[in-house]
C-alpha atoms as a PDB file:
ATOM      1  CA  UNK A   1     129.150 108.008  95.008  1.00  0.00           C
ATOM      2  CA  UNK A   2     126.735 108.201  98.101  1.00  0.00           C
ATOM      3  CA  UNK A   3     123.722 110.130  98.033  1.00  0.00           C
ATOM      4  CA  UNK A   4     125.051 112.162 100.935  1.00  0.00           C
ATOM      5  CA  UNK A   5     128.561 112.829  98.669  1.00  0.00           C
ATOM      6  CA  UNK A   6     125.933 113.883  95.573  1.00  0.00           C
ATOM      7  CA  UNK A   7     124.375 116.694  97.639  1.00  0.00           C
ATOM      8  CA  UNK A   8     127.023 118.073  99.095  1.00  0.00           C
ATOM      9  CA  UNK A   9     128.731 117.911  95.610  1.00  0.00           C
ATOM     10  CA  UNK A  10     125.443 120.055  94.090  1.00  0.00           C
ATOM     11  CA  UNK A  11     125.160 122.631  97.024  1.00  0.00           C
ATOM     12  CA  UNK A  12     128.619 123.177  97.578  1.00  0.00           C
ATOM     13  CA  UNK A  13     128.332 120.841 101.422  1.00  0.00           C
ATOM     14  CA  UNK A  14     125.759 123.727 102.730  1.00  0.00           C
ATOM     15  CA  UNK A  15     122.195 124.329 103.531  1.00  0.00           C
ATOM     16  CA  UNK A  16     120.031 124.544  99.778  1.00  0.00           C
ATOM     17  CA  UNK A  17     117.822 126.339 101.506  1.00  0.00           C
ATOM     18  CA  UNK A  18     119.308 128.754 103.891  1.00  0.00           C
ATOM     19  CA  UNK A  19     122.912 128.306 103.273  1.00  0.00           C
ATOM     20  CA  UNK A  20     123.839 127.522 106.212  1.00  0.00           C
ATOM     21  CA  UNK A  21     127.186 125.085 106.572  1.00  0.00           C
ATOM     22  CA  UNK A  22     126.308 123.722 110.142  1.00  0.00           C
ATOM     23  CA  UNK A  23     124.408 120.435 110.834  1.00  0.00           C
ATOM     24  CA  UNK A  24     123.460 119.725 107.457  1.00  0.00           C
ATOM     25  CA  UNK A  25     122.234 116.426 106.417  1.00  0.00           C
ATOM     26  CA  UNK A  26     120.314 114.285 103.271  1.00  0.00           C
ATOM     27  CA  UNK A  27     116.459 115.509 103.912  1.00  0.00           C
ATOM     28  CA  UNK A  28     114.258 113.212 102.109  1.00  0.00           C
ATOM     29  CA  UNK A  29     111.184 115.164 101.036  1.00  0.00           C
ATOM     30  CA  UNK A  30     108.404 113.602 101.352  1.00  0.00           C
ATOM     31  CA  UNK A  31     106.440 111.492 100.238  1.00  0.00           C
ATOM     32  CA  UNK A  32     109.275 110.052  98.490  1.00  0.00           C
ATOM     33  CA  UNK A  33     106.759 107.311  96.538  1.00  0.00           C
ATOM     34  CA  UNK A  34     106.039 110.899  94.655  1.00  0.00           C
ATOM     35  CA  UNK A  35     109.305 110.802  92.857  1.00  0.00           C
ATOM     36  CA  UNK A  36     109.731 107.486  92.415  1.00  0.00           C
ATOM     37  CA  UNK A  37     111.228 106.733  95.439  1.00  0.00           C
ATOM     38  CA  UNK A  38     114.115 108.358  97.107  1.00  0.00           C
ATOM     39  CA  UNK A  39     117.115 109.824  95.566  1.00  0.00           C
ATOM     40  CA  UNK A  40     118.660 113.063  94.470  1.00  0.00           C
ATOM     41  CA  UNK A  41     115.851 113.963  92.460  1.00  0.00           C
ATOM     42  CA  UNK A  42     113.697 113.624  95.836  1.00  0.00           C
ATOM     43  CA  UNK A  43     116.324 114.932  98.210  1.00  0.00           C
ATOM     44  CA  UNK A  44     117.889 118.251  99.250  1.00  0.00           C
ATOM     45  CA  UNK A  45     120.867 119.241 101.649  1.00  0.00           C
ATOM     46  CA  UNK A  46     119.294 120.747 104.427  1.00  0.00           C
ATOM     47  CA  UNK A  47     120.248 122.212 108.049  1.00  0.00           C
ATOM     48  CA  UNK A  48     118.946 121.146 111.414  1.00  0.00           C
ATOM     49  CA  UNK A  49     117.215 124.403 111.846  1.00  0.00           C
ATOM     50  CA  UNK A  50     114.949 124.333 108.292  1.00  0.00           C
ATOM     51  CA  UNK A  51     114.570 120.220 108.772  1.00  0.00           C
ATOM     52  CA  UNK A  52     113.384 120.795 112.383  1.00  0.00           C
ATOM     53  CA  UNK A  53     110.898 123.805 110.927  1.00  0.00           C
ATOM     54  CA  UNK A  54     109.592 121.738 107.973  1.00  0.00           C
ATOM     55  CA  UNK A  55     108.282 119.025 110.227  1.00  0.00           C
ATOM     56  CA  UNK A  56     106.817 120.839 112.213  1.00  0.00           C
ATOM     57  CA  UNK A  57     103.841 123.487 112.132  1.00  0.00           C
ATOM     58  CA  UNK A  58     104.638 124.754 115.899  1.00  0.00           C
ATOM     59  CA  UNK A  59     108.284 125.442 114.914  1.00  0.00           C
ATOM     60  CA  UNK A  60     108.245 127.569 112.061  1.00  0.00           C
ATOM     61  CA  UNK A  61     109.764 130.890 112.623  1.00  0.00           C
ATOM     62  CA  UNK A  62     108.682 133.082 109.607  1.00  0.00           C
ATOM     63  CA  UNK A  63     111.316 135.489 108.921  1.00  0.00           C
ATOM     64  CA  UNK A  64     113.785 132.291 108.888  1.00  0.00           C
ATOM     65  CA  UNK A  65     112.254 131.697 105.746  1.00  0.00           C
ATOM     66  CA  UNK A  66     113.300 135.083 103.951  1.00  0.00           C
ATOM     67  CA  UNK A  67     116.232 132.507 102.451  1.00  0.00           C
ATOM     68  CA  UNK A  68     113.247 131.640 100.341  1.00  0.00           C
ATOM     69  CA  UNK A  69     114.170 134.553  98.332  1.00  0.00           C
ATOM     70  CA  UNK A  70     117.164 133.467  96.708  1.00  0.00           C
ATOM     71  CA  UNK A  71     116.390 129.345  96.983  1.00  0.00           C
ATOM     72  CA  UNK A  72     113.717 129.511  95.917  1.00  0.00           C
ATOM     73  CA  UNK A  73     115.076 129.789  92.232  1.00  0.00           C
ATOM     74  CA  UNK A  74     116.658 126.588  92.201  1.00  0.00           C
ATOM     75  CA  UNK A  75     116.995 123.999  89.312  1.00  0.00           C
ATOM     76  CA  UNK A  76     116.556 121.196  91.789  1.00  0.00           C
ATOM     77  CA  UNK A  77     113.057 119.534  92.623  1.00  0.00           C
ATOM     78  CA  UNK A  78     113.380 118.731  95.760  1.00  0.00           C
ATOM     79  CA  UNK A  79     114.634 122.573  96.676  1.00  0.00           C
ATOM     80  CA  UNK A  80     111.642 124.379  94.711  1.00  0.00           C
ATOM     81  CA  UNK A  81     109.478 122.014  96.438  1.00  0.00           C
ATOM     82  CA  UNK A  82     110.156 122.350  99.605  1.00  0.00           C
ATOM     83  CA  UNK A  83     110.211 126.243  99.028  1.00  0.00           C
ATOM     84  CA  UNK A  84     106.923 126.238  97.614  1.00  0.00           C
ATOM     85  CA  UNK A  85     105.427 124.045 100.807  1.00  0.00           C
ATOM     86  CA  UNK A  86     107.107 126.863 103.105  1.00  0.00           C
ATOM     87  CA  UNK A  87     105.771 130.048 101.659  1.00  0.00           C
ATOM     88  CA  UNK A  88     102.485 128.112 101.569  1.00  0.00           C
ATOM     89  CA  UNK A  89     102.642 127.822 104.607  1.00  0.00           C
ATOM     90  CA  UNK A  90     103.623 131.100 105.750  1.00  0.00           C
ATOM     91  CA  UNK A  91     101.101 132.673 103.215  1.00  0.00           C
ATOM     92  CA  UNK A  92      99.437 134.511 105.664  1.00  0.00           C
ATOM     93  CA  UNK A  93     102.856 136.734 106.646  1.00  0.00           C
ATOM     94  CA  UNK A  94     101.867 138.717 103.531  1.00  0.00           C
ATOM     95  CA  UNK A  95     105.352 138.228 102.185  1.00  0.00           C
ATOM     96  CA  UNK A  96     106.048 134.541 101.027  1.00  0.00           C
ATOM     97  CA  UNK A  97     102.659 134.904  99.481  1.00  0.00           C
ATOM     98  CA  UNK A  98     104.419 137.809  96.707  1.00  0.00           C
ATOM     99  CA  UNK A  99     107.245 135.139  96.407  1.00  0.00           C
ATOM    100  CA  UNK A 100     104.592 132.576  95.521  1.00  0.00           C
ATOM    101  CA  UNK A 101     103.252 134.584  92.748  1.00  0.00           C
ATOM    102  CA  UNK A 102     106.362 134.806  91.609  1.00  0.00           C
ATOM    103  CA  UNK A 103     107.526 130.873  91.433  1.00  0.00           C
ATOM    104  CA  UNK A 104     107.228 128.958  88.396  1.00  0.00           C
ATOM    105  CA  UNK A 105     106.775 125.003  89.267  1.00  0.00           C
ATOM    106  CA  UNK A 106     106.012 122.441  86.538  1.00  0.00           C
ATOM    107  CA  UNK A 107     102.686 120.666  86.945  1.00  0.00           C
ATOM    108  CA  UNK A 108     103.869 117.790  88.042  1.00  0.00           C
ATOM    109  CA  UNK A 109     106.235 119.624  91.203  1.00  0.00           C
ATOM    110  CA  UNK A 110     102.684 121.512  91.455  1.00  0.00           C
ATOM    111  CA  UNK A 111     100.943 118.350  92.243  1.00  0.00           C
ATOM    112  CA  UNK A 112     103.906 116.757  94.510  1.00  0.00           C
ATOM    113  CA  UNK A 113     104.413 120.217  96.451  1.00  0.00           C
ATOM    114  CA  UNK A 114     100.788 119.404  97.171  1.00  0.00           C
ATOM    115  CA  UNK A 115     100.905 116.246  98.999  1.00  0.00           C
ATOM    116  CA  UNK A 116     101.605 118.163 102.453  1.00  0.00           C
ATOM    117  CA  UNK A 117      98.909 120.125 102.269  1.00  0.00           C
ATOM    118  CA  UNK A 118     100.630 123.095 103.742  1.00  0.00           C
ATOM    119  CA  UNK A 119      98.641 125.264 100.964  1.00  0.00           C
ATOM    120  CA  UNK A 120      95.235 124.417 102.982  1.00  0.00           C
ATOM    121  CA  UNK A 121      94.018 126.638 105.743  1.00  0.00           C
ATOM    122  CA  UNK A 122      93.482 124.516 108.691  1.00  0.00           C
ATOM    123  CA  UNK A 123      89.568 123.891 108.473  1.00  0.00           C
ATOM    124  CA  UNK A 124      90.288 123.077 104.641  1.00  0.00           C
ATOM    125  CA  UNK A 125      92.375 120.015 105.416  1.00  0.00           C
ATOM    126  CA  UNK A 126      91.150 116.756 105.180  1.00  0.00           C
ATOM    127  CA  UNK A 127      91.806 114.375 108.108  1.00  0.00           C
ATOM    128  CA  UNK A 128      92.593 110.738 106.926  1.00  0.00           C
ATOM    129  CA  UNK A 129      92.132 108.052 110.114  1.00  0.00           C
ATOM    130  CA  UNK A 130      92.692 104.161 109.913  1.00  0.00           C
ATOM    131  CA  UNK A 131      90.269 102.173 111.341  1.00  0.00           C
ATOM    132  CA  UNK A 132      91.560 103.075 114.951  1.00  0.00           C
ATOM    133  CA  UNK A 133      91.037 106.855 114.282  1.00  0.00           C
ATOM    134  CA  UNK A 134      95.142 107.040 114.099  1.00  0.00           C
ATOM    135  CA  UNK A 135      95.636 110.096 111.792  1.00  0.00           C
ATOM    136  CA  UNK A 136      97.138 108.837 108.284  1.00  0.00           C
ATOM    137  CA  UNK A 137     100.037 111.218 106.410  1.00  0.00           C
ATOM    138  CA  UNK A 138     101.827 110.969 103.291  1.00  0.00           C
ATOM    139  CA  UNK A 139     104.196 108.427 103.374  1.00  0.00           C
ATOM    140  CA  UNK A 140     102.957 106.180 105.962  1.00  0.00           C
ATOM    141  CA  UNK A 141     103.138 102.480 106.020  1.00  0.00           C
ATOM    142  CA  UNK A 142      99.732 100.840 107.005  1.00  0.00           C
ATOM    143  CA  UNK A 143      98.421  97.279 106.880  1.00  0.00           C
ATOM    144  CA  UNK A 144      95.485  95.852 105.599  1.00  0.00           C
ATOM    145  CA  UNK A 145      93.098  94.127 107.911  1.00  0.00           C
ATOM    146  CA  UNK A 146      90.872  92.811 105.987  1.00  0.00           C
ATOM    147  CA  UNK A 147      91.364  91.039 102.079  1.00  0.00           C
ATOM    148  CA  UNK A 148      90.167  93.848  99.242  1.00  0.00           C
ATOM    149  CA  UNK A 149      89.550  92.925  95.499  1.00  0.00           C
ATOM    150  CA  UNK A 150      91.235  95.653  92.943  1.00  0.00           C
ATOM    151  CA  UNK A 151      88.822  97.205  90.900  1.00  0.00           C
ATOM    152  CA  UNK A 152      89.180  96.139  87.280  1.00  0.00           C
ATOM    153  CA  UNK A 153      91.289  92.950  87.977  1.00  0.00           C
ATOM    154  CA  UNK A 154      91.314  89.836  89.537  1.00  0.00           C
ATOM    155  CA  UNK A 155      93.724  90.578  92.385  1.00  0.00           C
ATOM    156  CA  UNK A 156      93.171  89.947  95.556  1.00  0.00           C
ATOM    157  CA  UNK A 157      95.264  92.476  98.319  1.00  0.00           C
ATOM    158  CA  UNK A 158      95.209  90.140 101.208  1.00  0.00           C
ATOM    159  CA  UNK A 159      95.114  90.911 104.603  1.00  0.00           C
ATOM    160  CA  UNK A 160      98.233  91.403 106.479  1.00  0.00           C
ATOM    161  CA  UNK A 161      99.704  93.560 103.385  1.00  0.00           C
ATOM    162  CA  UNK A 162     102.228  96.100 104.277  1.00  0.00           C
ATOM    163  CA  UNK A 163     101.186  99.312 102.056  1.00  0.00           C
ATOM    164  CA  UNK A 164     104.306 101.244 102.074  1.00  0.00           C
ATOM    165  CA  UNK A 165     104.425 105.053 101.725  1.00  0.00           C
ATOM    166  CA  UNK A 166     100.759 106.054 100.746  1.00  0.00           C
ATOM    167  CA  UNK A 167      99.474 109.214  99.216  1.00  0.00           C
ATOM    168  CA  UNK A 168      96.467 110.971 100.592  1.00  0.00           C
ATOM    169  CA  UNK A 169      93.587 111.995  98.207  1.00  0.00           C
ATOM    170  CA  UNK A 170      93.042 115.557  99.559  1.00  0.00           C
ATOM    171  CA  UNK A 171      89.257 116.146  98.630  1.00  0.00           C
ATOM    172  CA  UNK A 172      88.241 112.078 100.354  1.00  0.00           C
ATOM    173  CA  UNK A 173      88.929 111.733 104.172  1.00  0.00           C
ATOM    174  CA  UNK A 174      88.358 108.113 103.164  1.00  0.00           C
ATOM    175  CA  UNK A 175      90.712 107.282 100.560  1.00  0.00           C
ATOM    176  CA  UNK A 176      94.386 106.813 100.261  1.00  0.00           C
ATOM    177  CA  UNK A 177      96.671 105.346  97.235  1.00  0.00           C
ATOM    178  CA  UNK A 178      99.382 102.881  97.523  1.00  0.00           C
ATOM    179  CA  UNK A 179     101.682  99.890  95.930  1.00  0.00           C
ATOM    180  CA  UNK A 180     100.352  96.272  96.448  1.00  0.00           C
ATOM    181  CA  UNK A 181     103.127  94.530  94.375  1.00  0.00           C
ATOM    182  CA  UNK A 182     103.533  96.542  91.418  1.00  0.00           C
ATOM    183  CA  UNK A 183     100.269  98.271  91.513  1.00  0.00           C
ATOM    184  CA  UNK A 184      99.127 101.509  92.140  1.00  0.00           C
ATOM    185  CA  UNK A 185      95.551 101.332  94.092  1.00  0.00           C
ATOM    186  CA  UNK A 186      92.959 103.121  95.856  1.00  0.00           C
ATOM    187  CA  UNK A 187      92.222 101.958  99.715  1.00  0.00           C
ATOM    188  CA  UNK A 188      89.555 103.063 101.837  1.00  0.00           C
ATOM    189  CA  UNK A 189      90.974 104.078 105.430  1.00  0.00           C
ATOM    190  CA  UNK A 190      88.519 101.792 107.483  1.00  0.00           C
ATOM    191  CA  UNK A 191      90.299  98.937 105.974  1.00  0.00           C
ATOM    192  CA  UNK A 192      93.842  99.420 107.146  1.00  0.00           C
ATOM    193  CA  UNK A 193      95.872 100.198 110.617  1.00  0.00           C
ATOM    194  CA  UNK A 194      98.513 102.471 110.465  1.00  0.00           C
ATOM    195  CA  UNK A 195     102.132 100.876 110.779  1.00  0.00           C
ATOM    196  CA  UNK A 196     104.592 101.940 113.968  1.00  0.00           C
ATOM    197  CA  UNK A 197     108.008 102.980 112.356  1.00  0.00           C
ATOM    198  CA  UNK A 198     109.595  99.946 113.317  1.00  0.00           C
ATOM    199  CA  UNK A 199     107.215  97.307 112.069  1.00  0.00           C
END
């Protein structure tokens, strides 16, 4: 069965956030390296209007977020995620902020709700750049440009390495986290360009 066929199994083919049955689609919530890559575990059923609004800032119309309500009890990750980034977000409305109170999210949701920093106030968040001042967010690829040595081992990253899907560490502008091979390390920004999408 295909991810898309497991979702709409588990929401009943609608929206798992507002409900609603039109334009929905697999939303993969990022950054998927969180949950150990992508899957239903790291994926919710989601409509054009709430995809559009969750990627972008500009878009977000509060009171289409009173859905919150009700989704926001869900068994499913991905959904009590999302819901938590969203009322986070929209803290300031007064509102979402009682519905926050409210949620329950284990430690580990607490710390991958996190990785969009849509709990900071603006001058709280911490810009990441690559060496070109491109700005870095979770779940980028970038490459490195020059060759690092891993703390505590003898590996080499070597330049040209495609880091796929970083984290951001949200109290160092300078540091990210990513995969080289099969493990997890710690790269400083002005060692790596960002990726385009289609590199």
């Amino acid at each position: 069965m295909s991810l898309q066929q497991d979702l709409e199994n588990r929401s009943g083919n609608q929206c798992e956030l507002c409900t609603s049955k039109e334009n929905v689609s697999v939303y993969e919530v990022k950054p998927t390296s969180t949950v150990g890559g992508s899957g239903v575990d790291g994926s919710l059923l989601a409509c054009e209007t709430c995809t559009t609004q969750i990627d972008s800032v500009e878009e977000t119309v509060a009171n289409h977020w009173r859905c919150l309500n009700d989704s926001m009890w869900s068994e499913h990750r991905a959904v009590k995620v999302v819901a938590w980034r969203m009322l986070s977000r929209l803290r300031n409305e007064g509102w979402p902020k009682d519905l926050l109170d409210m949620m329950y999210l284990e430690d580990d949701d607490v710390r991958f709700a996190k990785e969009s920093g849509d709990h900071l106030d603006e001058s709280e968040k911490i810009i990441h750049r690559d060496a070109n001042g491109v700005i870095l967010e979770s779940g980028d690829s970038v490459v490195l440009i020059k060759d690092l040595k891993v703390k505590g081992s003898s590996m080499v990253a070597k330049q040209g390495t495609a880091v796929r899907r970083i984290s951001l560490d949200h109290e160092n502008a300078n540091y990210i986290e990513g995969k080289v091979g099969p493990t997890q390390i710690v790269i400083i920004t002005d060692y790596v360009k960002k990726m385009a999408e289609k590199e």
